[in-house]
C-alpha atoms as a PDB file:
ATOM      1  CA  UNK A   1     -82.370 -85.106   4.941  1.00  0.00           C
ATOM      2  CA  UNK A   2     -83.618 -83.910   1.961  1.00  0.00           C
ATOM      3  CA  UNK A   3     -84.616 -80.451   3.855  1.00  0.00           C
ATOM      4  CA  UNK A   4     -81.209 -80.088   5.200  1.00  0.00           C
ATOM      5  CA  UNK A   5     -80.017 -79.527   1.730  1.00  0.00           C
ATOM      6  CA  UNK A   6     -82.922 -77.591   0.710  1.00  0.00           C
ATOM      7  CA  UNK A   7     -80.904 -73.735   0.745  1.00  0.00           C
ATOM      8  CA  UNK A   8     -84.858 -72.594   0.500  1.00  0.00           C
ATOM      9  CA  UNK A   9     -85.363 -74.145   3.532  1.00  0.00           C
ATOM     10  CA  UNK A  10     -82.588 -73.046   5.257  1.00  0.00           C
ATOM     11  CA  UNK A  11     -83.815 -69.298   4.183  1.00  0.00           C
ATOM     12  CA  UNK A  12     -87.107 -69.883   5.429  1.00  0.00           C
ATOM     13  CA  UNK A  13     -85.673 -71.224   8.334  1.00  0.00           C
ATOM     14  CA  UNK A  14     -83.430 -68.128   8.995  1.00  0.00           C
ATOM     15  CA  UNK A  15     -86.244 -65.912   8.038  1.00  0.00           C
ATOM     16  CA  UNK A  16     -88.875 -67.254  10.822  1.00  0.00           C
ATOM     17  CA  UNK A  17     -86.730 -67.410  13.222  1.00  0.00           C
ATOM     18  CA  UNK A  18     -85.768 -63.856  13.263  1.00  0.00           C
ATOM     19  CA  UNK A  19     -89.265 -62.807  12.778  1.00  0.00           C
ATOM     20  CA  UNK A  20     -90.554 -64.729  15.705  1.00  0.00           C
ATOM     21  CA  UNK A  21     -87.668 -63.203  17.812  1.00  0.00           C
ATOM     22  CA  UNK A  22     -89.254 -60.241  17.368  1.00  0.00           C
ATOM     23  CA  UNK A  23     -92.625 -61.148  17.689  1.00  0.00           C
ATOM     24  CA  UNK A  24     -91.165 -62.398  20.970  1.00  0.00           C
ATOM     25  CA  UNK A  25     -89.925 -58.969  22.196  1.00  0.00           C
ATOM     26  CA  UNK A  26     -93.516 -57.972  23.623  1.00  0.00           C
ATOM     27  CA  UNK A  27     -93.737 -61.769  25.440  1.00  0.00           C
ATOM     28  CA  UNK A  28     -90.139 -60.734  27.283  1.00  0.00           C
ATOM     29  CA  UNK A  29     -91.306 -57.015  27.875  1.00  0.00           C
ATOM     30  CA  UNK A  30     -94.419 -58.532  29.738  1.00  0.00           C
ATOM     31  CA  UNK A  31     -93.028 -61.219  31.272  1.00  0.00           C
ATOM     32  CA  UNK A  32     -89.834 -58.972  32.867  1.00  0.00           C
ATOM     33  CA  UNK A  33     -92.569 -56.211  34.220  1.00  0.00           C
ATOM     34  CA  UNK A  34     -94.638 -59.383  35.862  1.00  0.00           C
ATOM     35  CA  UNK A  35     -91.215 -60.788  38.009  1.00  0.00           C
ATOM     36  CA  UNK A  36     -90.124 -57.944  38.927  1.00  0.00           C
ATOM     37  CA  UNK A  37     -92.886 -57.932  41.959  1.00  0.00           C
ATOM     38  CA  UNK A  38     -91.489 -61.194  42.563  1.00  0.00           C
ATOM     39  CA  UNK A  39     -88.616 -61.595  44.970  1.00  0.00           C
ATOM     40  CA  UNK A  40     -85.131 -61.496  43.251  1.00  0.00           C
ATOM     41  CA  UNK A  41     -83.803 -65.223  44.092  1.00  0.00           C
ATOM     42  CA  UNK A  42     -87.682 -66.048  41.920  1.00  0.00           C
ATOM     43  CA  UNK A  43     -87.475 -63.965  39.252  1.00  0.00           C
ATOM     44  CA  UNK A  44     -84.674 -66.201  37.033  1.00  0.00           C
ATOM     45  CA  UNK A  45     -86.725 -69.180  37.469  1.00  0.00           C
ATOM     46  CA  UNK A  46     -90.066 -67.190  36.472  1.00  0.00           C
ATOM     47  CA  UNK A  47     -87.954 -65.658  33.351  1.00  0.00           C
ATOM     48  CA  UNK A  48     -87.689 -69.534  32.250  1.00  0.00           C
ATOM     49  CA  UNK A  49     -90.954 -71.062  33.392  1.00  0.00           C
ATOM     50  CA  UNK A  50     -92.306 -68.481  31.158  1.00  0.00           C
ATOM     51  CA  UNK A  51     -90.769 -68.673  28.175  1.00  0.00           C
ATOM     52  CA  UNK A  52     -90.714 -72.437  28.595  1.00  0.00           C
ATOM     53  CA  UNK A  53     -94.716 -72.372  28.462  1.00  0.00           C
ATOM     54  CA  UNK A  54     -94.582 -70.194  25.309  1.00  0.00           C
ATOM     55  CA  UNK A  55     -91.911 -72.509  23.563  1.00  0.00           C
ATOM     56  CA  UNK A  56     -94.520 -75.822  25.226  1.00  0.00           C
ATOM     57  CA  UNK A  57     -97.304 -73.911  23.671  1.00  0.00           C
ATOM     58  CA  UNK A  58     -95.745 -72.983  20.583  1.00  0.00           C
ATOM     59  CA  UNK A  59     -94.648 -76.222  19.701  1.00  0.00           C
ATOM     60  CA  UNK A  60     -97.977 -77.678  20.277  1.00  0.00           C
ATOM     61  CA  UNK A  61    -100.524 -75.110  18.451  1.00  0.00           C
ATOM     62  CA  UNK A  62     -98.174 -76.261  15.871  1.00  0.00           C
ATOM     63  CA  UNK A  63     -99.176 -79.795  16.053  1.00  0.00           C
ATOM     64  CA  UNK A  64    -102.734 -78.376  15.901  1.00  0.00           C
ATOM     65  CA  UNK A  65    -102.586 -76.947  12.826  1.00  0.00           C
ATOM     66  CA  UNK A  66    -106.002 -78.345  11.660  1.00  0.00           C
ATOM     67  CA  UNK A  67    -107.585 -76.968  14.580  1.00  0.00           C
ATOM     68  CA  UNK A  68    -106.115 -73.918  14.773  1.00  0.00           C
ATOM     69  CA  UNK A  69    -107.520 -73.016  11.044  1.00  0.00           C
ATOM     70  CA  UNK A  70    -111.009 -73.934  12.598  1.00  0.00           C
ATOM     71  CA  UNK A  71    -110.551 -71.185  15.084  1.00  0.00           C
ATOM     72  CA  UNK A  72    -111.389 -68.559  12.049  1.00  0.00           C
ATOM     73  CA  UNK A  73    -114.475 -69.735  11.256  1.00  0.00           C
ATOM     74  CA  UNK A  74    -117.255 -67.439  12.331  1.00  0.00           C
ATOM     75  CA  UNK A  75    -119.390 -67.697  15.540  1.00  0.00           C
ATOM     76  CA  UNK A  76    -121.356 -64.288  15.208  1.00  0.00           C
ATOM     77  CA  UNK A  77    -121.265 -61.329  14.322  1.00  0.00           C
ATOM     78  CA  UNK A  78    -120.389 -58.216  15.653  1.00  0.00           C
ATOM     79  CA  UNK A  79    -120.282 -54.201  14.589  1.00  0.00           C
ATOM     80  CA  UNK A  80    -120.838 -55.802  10.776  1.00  0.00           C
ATOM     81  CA  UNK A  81    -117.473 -58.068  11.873  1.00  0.00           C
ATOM     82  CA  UNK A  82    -117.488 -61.987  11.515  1.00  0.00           C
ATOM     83  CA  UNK A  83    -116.277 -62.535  15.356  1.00  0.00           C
ATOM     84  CA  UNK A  84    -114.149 -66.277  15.287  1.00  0.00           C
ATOM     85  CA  UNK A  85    -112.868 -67.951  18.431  1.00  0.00           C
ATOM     86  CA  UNK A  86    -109.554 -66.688  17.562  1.00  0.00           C
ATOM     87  CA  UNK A  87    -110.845 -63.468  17.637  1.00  0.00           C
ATOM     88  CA  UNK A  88    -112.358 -63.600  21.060  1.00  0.00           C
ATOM     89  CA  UNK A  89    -108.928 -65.058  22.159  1.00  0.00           C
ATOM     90  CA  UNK A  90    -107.102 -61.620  21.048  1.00  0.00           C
ATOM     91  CA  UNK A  91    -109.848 -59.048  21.972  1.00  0.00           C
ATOM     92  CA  UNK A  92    -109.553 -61.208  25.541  1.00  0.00           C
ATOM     93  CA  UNK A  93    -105.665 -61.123  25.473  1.00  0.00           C
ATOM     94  CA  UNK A  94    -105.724 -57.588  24.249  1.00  0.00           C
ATOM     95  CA  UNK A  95    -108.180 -56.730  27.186  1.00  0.00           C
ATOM     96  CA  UNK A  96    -106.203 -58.343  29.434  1.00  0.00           C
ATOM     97  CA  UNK A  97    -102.549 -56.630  28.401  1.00  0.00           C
ATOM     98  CA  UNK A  98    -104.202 -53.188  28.378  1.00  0.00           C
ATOM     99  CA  UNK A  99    -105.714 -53.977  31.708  1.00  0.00           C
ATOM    100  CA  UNK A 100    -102.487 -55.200  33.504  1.00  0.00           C
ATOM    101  CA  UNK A 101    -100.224 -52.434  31.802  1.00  0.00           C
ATOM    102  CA  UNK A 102    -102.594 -49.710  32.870  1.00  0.00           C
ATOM    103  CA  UNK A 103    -102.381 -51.112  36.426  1.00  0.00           C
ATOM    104  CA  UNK A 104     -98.516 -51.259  36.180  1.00  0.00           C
ATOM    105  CA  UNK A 105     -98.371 -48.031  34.609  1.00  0.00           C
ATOM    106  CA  UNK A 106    -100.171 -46.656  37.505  1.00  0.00           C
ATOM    107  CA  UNK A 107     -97.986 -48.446  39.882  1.00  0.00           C
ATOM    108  CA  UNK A 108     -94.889 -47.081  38.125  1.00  0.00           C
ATOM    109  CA  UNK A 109     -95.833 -43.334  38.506  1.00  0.00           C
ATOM    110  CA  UNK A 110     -96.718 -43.770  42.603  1.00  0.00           C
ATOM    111  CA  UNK A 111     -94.633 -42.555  44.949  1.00  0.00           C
ATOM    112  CA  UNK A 112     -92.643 -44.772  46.369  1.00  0.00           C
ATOM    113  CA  UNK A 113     -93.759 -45.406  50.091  1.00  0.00           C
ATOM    114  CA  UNK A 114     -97.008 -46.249  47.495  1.00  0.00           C
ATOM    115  CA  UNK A 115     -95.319 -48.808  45.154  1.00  0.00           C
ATOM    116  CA  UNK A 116     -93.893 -50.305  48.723  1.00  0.00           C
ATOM    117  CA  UNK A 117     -97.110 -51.640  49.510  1.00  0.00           C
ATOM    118  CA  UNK A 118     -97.547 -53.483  46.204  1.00  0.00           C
ATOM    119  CA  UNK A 119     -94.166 -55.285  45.913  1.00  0.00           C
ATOM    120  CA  UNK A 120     -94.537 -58.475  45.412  1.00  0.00           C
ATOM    121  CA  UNK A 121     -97.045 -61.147  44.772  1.00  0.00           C
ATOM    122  CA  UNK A 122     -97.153 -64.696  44.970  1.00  0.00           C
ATOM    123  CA  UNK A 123     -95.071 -67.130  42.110  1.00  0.00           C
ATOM    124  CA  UNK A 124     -98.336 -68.592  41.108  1.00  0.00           C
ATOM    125  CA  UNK A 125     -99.652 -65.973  40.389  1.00  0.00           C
ATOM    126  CA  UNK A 126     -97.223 -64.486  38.468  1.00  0.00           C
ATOM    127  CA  UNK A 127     -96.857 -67.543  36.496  1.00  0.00           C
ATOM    128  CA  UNK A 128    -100.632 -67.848  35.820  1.00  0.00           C
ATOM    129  CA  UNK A 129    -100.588 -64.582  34.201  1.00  0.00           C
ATOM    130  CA  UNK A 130     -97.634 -65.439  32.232  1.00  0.00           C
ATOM    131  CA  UNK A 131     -99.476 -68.420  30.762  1.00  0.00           C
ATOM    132  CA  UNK A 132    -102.533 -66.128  30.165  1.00  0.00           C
ATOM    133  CA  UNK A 133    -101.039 -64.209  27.533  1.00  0.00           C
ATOM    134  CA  UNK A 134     -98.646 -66.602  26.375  1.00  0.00           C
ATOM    135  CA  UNK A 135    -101.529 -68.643  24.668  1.00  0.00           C
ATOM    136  CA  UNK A 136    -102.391 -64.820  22.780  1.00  0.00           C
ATOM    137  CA  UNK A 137     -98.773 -64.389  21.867  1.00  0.00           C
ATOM    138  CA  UNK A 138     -98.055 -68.491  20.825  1.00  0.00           C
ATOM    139  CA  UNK A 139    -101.302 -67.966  18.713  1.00  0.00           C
ATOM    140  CA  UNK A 140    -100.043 -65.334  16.922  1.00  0.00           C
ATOM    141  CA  UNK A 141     -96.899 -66.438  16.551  1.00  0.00           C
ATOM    142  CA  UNK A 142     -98.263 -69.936  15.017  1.00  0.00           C
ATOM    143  CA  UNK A 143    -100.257 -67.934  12.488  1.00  0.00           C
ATOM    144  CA  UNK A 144     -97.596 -66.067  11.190  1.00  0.00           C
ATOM    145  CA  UNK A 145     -95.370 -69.634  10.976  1.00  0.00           C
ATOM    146  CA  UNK A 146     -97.911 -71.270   9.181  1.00  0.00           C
ATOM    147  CA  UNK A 147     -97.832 -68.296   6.979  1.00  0.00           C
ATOM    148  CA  UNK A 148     -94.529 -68.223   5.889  1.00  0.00           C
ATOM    149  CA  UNK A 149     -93.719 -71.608   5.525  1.00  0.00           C
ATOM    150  CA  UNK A 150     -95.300 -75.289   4.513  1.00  0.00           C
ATOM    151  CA  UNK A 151     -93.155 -77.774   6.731  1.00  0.00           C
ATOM    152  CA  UNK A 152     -94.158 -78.349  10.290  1.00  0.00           C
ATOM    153  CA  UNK A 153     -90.428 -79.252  11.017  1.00  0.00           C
ATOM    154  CA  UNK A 154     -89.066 -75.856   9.827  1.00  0.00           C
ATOM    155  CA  UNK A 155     -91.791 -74.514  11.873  1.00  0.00           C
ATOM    156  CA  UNK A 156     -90.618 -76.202  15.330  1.00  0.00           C
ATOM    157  CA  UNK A 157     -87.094 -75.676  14.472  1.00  0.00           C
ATOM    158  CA  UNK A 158     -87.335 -71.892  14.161  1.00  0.00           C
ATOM    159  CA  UNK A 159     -89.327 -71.652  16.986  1.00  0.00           C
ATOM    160  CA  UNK A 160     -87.301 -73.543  18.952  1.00  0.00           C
ATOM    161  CA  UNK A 161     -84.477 -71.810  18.322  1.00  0.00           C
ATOM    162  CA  UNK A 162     -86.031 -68.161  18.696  1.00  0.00           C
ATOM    163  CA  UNK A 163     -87.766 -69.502  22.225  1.00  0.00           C
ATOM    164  CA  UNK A 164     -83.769 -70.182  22.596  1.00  0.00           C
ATOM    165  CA  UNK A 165     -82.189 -67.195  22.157  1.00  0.00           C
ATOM    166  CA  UNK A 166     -85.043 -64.929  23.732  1.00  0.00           C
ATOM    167  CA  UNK A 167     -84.244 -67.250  27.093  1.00  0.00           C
ATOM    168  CA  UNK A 168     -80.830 -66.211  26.858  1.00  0.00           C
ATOM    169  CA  UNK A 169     -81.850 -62.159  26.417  1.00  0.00           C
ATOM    170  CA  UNK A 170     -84.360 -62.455  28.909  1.00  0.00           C
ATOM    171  CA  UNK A 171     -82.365 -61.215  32.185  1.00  0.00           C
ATOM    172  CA  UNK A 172     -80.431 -58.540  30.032  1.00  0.00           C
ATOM    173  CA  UNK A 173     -83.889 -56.695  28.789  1.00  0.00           C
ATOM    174  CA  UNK A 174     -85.229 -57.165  32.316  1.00  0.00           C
ATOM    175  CA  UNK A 175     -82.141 -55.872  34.392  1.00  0.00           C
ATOM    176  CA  UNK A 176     -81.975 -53.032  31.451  1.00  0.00           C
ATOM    177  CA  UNK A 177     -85.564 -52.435  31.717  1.00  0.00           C
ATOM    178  CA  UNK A 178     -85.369 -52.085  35.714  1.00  0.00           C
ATOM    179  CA  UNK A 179     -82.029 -50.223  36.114  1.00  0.00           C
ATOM    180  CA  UNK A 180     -83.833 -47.568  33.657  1.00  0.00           C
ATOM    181  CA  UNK A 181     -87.389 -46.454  35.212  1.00  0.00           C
ATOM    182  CA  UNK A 182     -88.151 -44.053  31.574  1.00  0.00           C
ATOM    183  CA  UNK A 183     -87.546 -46.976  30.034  1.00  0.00           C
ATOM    184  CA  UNK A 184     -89.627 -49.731  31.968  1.00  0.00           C
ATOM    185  CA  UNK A 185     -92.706 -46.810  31.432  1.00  0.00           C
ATOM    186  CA  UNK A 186     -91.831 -47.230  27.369  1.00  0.00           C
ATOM    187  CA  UNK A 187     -92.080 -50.979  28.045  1.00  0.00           C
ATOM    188  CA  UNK A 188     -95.588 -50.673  29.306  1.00  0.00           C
ATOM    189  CA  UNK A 189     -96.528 -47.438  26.957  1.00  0.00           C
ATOM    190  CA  UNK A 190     -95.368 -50.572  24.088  1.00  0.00           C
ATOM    191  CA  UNK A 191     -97.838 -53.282  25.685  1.00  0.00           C
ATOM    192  CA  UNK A 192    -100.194 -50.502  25.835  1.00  0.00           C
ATOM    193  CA  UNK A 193    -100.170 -50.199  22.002  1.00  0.00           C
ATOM    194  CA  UNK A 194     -99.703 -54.297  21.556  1.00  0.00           C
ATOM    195  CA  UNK A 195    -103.498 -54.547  23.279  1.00  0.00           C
ATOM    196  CA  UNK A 196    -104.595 -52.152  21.558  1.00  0.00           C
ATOM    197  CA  UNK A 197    -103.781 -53.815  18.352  1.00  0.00           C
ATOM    198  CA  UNK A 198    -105.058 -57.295  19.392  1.00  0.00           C
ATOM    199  CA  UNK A 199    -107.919 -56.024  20.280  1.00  0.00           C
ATOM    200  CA  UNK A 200    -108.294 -53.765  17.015  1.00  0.00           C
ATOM    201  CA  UNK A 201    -107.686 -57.114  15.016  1.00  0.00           C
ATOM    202  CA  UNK A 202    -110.066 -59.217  17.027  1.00  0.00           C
ATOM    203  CA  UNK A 203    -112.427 -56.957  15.489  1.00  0.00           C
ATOM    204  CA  UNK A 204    -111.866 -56.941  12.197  1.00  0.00           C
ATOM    205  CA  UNK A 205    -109.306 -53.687  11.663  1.00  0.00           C
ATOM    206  CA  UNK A 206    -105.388 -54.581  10.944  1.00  0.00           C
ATOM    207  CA  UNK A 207    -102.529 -52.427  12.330  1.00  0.00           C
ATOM    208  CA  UNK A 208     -99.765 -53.778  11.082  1.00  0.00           C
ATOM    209  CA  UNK A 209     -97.360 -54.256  13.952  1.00  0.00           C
ATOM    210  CA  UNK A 210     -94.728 -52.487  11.154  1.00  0.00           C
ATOM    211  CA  UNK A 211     -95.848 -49.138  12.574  1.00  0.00           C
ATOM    212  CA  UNK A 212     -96.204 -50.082  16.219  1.00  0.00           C
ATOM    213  CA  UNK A 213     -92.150 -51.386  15.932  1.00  0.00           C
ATOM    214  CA  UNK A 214     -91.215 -48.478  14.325  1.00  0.00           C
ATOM    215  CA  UNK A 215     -93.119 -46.098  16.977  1.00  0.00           C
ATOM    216  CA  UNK A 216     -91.379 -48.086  19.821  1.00  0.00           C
ATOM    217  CA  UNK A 217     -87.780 -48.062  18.230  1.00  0.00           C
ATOM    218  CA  UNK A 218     -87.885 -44.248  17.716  1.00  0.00           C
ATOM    219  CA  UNK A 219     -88.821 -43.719  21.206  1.00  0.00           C
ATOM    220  CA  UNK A 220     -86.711 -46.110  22.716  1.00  0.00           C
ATOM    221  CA  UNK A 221     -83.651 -44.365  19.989  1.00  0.00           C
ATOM    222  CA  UNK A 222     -84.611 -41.049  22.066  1.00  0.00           C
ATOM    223  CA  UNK A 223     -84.994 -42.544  25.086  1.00  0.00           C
ATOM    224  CA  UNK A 224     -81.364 -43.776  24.922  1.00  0.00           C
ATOM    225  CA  UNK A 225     -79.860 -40.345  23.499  1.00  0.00           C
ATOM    226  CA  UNK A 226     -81.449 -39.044  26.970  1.00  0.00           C
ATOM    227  CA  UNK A 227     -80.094 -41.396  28.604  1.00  0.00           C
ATOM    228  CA  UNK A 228     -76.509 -40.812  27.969  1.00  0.00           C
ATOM    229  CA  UNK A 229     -76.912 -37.579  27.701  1.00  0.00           C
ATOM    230  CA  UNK A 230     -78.038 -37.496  31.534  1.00  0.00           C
ATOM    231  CA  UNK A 231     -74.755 -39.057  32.338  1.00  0.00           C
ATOM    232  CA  UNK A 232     -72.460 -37.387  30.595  1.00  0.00           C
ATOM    233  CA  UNK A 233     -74.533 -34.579  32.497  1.00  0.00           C
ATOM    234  CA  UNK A 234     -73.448 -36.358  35.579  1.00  0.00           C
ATOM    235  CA  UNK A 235     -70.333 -36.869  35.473  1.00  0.00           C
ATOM    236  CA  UNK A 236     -69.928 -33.271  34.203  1.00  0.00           C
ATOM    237  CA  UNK A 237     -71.270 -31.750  37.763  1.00  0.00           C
ATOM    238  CA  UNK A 238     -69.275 -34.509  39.791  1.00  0.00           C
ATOM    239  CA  UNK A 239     -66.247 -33.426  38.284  1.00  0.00           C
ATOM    240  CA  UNK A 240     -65.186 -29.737  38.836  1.00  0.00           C
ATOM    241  CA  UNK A 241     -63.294 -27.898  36.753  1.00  0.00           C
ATOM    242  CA  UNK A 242     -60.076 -26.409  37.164  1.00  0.00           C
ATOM    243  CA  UNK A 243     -59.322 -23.225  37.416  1.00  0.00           C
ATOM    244  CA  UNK A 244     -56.998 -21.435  35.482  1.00  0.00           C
ATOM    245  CA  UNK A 245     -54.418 -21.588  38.306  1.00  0.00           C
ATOM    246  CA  UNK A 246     -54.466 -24.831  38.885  1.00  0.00           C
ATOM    247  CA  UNK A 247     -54.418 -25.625  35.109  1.00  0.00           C
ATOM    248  CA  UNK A 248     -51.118 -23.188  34.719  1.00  0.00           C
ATOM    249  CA  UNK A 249     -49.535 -22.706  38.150  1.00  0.00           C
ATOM    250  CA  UNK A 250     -47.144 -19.817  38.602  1.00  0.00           C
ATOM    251  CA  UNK A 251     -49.361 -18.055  35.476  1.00  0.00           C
ATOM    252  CA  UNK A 252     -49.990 -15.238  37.796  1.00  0.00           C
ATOM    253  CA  UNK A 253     -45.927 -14.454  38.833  1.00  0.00           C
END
């Protein structure tokens, strides 16, 4: 009770949970690029079978808080680095991302009697890769919880309620990111840069995800201009104009 009418805790509260709603964007980018080779009456119940793992796994790093500050300590070293087991968890998920957004990437740009014979793929294994990087993106995710604030309650609570609203965007990113094939290539470009990043920090070299955000936004800002201005160039050429006739009839009596 005492927390409730804490307003420092309610400002912490606020706080993570918008931060982890955007640390969640890259776990709904990846997870809407994966169902899409699933067939359409699947690809609701992926969107919430993943996310429900990351909110399960979430929730339960969080209970492992002791353990999860043993995953820094050092194991080796590497390139002058200290390698941890947390570290060999991001250079693996970073690996991994920049793996399966290269291959999606390459998908993308096929032609499309190509892409045809690539579809689809089982609901397994869909949802096996889904879990796969949600343990990267819960793990960062923790860290940066246990970094902003002390209680383990405020820490499930914003979670929980980010995990909440991202299930609720989910199917309006994904059907924007498929009705727009520019921008589902920005998706990917974005996971592109996210393993890049993981597996920079794995090694010892920070990129603060500050610049990758803002690098994304701008492009996807452009992106959109582009957009709209396609359509309006659309709708210009389906319409024709009228002549001066028709717009004054009689003008030439």
């Amino acid at each position: 009770m005492e927390l409730l009418l804490d307003p420092t805790v309610w400002l912490a509260f606020l706080t993570l949970t918008a931060l982890e709603i955007i640390l969640g964007i890259d776990n709904i980018i990846f997870i809407s690029v994966l169902v899409a080779r699933l067939p359409h009456s699947q690809q609701a119940r992926a969107r919430i079978i993943g996310l429900s793992l990351a909110l399960i796994l979430r929730v339960l790093l969080l209970f492992a808080l002791a353990w999860i500050m043993r995953l820094n300590d050092p194991i080796f070293t590497l390139l002058g680095n200290e390698i941890s087991i947390r570290d060999l968890i991001l250079i693996g998920g970073g690996l991994f991302l920049l793996l399966k957004a290269t291959i999606e990437l390459h998908a993308e740009t096929e032609t499309r009697d190509q892409k045809l014979g690539i579809a689809t793929v089982s609901f397994g294994f869909i949802i096996a890769q889904i879990a796969i990087i949600d343990i990267v993106f819960s793990l960062d995710s923790v860290i940066t919880a246990v970094g902003m604030v002390k209680d383990i309650e405020v820490m499930i609570a914003a979670v929980i309620v980010a995990m909440l609203v991202m299930m609720v965007a989910a199917k309006s990113i994904s059907d924007i990111i498929h009705q727009h094939p520019t921008l589902k290539v920005l998706a990917l470009s974005f996971l592109v840069l996210i393993g890049t990043a993981l597996v920079a920090d794995g090694l010892g070299f920070d990129i603060p995800k500050g610049y990758l955000y803002f690098a994304v936004v701008f492009s996807l800002l452009v992106e959109v201009v582009n957009i709209r201005a396609r359509k309006a160039l659309t709708r210009k050429n389906l319409v024709t104009p009228l002549t001066d006739e028709e717009k004054y009839p009689g003008s030439n009596n």
